[in-house]
Protein backbone atom coordinates (compact mmCIF):
# COMPACT_ATOMS: atom_id res chain seq x y z
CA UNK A 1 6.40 -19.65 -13.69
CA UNK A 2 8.64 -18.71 -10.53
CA UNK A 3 6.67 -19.68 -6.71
CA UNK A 4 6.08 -15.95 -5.89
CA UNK A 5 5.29 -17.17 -2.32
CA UNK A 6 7.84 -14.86 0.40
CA UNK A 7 7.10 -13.75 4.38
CA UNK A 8 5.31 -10.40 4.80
CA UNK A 9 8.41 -8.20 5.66
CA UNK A 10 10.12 -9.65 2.73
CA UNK A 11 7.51 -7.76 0.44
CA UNK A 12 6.96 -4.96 1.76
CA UNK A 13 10.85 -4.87 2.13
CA UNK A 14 11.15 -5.50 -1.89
CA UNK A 15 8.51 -3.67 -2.81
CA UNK A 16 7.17 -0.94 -1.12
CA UNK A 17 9.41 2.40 -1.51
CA UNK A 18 9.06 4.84 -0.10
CA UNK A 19 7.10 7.94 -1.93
CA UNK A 20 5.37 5.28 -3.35
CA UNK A 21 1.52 5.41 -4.48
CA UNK A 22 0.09 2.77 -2.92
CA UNK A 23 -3.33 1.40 -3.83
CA UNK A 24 -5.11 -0.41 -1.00
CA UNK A 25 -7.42 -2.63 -2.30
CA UNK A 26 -11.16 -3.72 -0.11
CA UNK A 27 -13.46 -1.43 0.56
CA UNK A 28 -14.17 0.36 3.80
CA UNK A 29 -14.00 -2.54 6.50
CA UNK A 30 -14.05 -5.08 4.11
CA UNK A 31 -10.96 -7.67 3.17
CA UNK A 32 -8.41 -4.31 3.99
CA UNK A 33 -4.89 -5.50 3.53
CA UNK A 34 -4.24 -4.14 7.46
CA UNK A 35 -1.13 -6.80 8.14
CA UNK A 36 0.35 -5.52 5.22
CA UNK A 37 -0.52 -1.84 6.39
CA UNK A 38 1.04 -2.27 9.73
CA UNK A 39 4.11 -3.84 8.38
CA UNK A 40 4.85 -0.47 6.20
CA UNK A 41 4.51 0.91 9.50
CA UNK A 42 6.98 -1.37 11.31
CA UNK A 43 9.58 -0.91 8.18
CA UNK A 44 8.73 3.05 8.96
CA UNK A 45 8.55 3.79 5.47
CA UNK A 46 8.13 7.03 4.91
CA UNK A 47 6.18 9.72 1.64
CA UNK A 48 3.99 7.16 1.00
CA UNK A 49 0.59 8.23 -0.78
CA UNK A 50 -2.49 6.07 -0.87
CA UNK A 51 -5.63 5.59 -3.28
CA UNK A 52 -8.16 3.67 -2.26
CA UNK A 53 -11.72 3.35 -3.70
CA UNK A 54 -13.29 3.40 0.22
CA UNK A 55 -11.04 4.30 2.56
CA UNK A 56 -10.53 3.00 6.07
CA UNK A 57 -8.08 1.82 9.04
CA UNK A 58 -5.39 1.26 7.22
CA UNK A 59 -4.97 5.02 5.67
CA UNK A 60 -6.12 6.08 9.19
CA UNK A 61 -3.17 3.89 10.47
CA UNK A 62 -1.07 4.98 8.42
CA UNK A 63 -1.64 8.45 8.56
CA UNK A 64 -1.23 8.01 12.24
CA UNK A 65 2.53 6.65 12.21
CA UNK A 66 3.56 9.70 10.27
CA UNK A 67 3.59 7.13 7.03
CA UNK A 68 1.68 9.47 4.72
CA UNK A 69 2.31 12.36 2.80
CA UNK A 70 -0.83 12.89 0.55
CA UNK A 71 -4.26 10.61 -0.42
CA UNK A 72 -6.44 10.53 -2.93
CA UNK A 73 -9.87 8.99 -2.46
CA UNK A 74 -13.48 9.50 -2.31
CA UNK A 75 -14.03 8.61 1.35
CA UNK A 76 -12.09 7.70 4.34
CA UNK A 77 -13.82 6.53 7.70
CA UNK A 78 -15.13 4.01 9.69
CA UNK A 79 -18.85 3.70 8.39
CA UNK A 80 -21.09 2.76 11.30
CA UNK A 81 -18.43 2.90 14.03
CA UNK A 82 -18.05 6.67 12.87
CA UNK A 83 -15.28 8.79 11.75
CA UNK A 84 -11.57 8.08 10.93
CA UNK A 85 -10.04 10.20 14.16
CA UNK A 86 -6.44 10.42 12.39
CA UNK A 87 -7.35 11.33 9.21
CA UNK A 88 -9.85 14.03 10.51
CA UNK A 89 -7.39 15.49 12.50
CA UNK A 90 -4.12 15.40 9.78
CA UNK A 91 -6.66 17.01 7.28
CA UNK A 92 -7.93 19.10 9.35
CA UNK A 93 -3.96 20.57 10.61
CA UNK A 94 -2.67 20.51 7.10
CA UNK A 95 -0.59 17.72 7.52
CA UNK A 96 -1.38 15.67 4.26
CA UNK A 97 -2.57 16.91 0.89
CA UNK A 98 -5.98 15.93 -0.06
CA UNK A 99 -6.99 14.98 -3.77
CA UNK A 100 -10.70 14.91 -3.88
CA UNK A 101 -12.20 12.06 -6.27
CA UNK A 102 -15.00 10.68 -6.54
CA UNK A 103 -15.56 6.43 -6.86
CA UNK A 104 -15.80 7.46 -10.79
CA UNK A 105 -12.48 9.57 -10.99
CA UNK A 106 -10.50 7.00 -9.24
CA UNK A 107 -12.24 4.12 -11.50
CA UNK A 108 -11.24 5.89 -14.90
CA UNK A 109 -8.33 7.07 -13.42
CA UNK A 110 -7.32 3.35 -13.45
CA UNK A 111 -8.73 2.82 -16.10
CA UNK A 112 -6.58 5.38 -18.57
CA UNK A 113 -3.21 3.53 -17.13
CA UNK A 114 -4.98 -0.09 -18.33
CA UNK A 115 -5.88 1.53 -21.86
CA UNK A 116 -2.49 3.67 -22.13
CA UNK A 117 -4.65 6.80 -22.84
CA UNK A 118 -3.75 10.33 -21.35
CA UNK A 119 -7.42 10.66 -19.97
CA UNK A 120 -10.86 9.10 -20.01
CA UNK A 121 -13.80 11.23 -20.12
CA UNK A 122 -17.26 11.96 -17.83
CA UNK A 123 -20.29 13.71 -17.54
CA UNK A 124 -20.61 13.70 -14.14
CA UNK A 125 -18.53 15.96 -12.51
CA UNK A 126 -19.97 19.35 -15.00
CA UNK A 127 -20.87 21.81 -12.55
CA UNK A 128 -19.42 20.33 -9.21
CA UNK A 129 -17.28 21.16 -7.14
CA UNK A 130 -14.85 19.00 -7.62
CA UNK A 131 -13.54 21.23 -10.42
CA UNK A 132 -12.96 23.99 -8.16
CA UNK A 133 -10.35 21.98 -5.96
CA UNK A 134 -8.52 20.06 -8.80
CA UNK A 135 -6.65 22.05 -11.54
CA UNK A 136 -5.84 18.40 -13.76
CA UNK A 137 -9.20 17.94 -14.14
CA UNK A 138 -10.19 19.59 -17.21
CA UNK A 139 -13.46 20.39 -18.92
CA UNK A 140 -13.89 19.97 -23.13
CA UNK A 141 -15.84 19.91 -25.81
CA UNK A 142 -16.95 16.55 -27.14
CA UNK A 143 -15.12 16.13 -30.84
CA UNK A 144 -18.13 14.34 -32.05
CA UNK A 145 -20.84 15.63 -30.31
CA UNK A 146 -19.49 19.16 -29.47
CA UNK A 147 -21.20 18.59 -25.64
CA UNK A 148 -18.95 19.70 -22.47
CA UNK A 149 -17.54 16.83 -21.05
CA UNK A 150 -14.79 16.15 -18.29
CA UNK A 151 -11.28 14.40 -18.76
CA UNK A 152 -10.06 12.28 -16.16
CA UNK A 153 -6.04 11.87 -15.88
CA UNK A 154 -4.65 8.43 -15.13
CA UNK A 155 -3.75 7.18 -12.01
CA UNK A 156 -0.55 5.64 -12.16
CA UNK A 157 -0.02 3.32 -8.93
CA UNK A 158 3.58 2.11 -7.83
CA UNK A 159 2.26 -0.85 -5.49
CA UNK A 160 -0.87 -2.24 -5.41
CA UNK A 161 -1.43 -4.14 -1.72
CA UNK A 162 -4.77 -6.42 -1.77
CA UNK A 163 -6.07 -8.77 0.62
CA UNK A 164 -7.80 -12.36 -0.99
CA UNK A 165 -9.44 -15.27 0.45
CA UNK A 166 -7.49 -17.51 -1.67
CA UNK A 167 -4.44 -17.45 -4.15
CA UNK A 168 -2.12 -19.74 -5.79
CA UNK A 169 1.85 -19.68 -5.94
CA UNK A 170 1.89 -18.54 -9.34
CA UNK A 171 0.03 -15.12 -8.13
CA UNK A 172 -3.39 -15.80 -9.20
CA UNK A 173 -5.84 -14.25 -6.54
CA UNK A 174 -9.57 -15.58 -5.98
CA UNK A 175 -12.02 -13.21 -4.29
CA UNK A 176 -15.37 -14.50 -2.78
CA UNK A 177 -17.56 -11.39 -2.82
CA UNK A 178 -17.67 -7.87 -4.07
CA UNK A 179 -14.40 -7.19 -6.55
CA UNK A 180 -14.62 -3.73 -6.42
CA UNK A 181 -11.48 -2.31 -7.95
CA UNK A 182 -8.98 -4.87 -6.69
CA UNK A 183 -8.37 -6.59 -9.92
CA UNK A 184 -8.17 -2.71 -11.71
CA UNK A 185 -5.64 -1.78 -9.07
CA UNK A 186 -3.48 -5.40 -9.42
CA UNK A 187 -3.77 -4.74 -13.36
CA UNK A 188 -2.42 -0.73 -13.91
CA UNK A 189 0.16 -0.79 -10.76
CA UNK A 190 3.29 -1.35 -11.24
CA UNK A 191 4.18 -3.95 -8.81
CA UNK A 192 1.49 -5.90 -6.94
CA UNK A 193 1.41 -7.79 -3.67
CA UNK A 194 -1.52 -10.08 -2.77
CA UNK A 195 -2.10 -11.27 0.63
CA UNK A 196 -4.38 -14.30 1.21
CA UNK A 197 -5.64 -16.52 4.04
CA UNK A 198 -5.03 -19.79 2.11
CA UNK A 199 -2.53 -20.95 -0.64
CA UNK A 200 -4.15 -23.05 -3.23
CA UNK A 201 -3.63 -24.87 -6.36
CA UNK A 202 -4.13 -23.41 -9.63
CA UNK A 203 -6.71 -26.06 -9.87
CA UNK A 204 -8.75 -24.89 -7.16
CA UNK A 205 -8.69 -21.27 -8.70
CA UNK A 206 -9.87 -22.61 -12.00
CA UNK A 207 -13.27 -23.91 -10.25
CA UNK A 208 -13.64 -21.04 -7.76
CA UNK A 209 -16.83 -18.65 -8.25
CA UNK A 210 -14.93 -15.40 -10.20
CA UNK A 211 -11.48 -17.71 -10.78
CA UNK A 212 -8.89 -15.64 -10.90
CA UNK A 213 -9.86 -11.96 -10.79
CA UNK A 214 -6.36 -10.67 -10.06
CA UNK A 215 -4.06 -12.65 -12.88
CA UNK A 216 -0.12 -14.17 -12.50
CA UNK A 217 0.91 -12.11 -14.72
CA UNK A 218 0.63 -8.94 -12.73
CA UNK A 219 1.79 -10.04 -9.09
CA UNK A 220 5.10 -10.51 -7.61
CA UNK A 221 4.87 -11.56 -4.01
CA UNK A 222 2.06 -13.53 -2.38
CA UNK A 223 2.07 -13.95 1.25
CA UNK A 224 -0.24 -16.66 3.53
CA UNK A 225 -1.74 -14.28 5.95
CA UNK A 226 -4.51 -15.93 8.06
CA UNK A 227 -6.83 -13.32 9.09
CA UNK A 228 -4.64 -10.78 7.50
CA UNK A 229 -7.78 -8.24 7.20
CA UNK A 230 -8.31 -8.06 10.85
CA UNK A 231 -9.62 -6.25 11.97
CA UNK A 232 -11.66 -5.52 8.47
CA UNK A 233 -13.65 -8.46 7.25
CA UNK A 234 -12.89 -11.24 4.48
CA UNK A 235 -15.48 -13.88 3.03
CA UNK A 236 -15.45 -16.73 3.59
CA UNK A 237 -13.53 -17.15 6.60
CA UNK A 238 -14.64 -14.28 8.89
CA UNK A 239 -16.83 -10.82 9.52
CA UNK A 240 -15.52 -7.30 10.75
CA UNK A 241 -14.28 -7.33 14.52
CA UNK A 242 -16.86 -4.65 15.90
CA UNK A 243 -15.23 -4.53 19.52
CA UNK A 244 -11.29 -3.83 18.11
CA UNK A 245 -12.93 -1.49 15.58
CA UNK A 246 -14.69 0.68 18.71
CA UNK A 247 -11.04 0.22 20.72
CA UNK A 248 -9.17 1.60 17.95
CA UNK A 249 -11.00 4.57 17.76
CA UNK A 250 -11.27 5.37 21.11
CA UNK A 251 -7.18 4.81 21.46
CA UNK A 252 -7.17 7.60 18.39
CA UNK A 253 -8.85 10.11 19.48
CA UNK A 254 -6.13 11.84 20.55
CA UNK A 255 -2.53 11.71 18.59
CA UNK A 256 -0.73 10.36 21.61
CA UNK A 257 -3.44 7.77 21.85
CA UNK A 258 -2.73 6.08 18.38
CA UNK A 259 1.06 6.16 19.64
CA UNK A 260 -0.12 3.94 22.34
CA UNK A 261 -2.13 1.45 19.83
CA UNK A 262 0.59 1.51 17.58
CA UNK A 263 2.83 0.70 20.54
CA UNK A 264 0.64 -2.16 21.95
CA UNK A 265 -1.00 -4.00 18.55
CA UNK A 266 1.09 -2.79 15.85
CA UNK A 267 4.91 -2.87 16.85
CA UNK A 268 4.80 -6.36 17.94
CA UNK A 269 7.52 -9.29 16.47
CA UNK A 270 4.61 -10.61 13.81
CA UNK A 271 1.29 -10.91 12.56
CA UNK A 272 1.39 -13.70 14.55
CA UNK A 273 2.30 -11.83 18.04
CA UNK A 274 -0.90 -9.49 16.70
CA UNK A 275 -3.32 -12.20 16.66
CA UNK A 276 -2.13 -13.20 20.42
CA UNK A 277 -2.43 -8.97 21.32
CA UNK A 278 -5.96 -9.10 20.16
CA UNK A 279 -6.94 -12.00 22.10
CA UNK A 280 -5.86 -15.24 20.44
CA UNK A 281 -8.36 -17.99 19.32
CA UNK A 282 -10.71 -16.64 21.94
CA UNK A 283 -11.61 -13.57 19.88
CA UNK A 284 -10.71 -14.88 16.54
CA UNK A 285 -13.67 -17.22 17.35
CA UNK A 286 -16.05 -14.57 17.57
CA UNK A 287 -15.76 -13.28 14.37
CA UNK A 288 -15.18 -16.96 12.54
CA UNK A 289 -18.60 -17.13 9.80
């Protein structure tokens, strides 16, 4: 098995297209691949579309540098630090189409892709209105049972992004914590990047809590990015960085002031010019667990 280990530019560079799905994995303000996000933005790519289970900064960022054409997720914000300014305001202008789902659409969504099936079906969506705002969602009648059901289409991702504590050179990812859909998304995309604060052997993997939860077989670049979820959270290593979370949002609440953010934290050399912008070992030691 090939060392899958490369920089950050080099994979987003080789792998991320753009018009390309993208599925971000984390939830909310936890483990978010955001050095990964704000390299897309450096390389300007441009149609992108995102899923994501919980949304947060980095579809806001995104969004924000013009990066986006269209997301599909149940929720996208900032949770206690409030809402996610550029997303509001895109949705809100028309700028990027919406496709409402729900945690359980985008989970059998993913899902379908894994089991090669054309849909997978719910209950929970009858009489919603989700079915109002999405015409591929279709209602049917049970062949067994003859009761109404829902059929979920697949979700076909072109590049799943997700940010681990640990993984090996072969591509095997560890996660300490909540999986959520990370190992779905690594599993049904079609290419697969994994980010991680620490290289490891295969050994160590083995012996981790959860092993591998996102397998070689379906990653082709990992990249050593130490506190490459800031300003999001990842377990073991570090919480959420409350006071860069409130900054952020009060640069965005207008569009010029994300231009300024983008301008001041986000085009910068490297993730490692990024970690000096935010404060350096100073700040990174208030967040350390």
């Amino acid at each position: 098995m090939k060392d899958k280990i490369m920089s950050l530019k080099e994979a987003i560079e080789l792998y991320v297209e753009d018009g390309d799905l993208i599925g971000i994995g984390g939830l909310s303000f936890w483990r978010k691949a955001t050095a990964a996000t704000r390299e897309i933005i450096r390389q300007k790519k441009k149609n992108l579309g995102v899923v994501s289970f919980v949304g947060g900064i980095c579809a806001d960022m995104l969004i924000g540098a013009g990066c986006l054409d269209r997301i599909r997720t149940s929720f996208i914000g900032m949770e206690l630090f409030g809402l996610a300014p550029n997303h509001r305001r895109a949705v809100g202008a028309g700028q990027i189409k919406v496709f409402e789902e729900t945690e359980a659409t985008i989970a059998l969504g993913l899902k379908a892709i894994y089991l090669k099936l054309p849909f997978l079906p719910l209950r929970g969506l009858l009489e919603t209105d989700i079915l109002k705002v999405r015409d591929d969602i279709k209602e049917f009648n049970c062949p067994l049972t003859g009761d109404k059901l829902v059929a979920c289409p697949p979700i076909q991702v072109d590049v799943a992004i997700i940010h681990v504590p640990y993984a090996d050179e072969k591509g095997n990812g560890n996660i300490q914590g909540p999986v959520w859909l990370d190992d779905d998304l690594a599993k049904t995309a079609k290419k697969t990047i994994v980010t991680c604060e620490k290289i490891v052997e295969t050994e160590d993997i083995i012996h981790f809590q959860g092993k591998g939860q996102i397998p070689m077989q379906k990653v082709d670049a990992v990249v050593k990015v130490p506190f490459g979820a800031h300003p999001t959270s990842c377990f073991p290593f570090y919480t959420y960085d409350a006071d860069h979370m409130m900054k952020y949002i009060q640069y965005c609440q207008t569009a010029d002031g994300f231009k300024e953010y983008e301008k001041e934290y986000i085009a910068v050399a490297s993730h490692e010019e990024y970690l000096e912008k935010i404060g350096g070992i100073k700040e990174i030691l208030k967040i350390m667990t």
